[in-house]
Protein backbone atom coordinates (compact mmCIF):
# COMPACT_ATOMS: atom_id res chain seq x y z
CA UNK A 1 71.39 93.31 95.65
CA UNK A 2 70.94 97.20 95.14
CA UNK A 3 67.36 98.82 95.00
CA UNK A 4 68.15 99.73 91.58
CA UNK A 5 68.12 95.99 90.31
CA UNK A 6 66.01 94.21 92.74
CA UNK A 7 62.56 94.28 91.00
CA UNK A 8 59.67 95.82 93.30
CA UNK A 9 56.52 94.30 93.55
CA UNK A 10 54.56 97.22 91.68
CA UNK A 11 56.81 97.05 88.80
CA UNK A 12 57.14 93.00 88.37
CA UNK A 13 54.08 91.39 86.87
CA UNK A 14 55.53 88.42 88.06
CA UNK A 15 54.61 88.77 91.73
CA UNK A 16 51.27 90.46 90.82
CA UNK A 17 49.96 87.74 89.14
CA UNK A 18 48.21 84.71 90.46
CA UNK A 19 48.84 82.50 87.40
CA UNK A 20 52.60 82.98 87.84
CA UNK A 21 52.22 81.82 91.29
CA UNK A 22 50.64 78.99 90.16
CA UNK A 23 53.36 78.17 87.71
CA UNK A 24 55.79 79.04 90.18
CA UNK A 25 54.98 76.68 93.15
CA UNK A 26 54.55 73.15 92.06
CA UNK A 27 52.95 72.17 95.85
CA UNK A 28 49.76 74.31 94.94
CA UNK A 29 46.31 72.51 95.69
CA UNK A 30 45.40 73.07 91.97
CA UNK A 31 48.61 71.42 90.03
CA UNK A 32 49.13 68.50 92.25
CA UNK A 33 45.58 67.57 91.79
CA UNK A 34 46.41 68.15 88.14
CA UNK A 35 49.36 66.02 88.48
CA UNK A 36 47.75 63.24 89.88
CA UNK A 37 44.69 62.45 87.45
CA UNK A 38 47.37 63.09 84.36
CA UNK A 39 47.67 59.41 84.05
CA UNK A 40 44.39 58.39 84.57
CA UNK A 41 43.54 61.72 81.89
CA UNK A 42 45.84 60.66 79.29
CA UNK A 43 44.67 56.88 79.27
CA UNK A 44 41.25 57.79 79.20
CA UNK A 45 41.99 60.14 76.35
CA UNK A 46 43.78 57.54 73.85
CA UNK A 47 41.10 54.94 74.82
CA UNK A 48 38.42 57.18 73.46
CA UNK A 49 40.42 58.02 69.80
CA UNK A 50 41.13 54.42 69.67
CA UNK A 51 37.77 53.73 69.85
CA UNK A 52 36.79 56.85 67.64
CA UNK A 53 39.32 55.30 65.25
CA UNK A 54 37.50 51.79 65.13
CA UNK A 55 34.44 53.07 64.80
CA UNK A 56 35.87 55.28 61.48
CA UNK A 57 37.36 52.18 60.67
CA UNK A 58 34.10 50.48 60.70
CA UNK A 59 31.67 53.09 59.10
CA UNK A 60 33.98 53.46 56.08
């Protein structure tokens, strides 16, 4: 590539920016740990609006 369309690292906000490297690299500390309570998260989460559910079920 040519200097003239290879982007720099002062003018691509891309390459400044932490949360773009975040995004960027999947193996970071912060979204595998993510990845791996997901699961657990997402259970947990339609356990409690089931329950929240019953209980409007209930009180009604």
């Amino acid at each position: 590539m040519s200097r003239l369309t290879e982007p720099s690292a002062e003018s691509d906000p891309l390459q400044r920016s932490h949360l773009s490297t975040l995004a960027a690299d999947p193996s970071h500390p912060m979204l595998s740990g993510l990845a791996a309570i997901a699961p657990r998260l997402g259970a947990a989460m339609a356990f409690a609006w089931l329950v929240q559910m019953t209980f409007n079920l209930i009180s009604r």
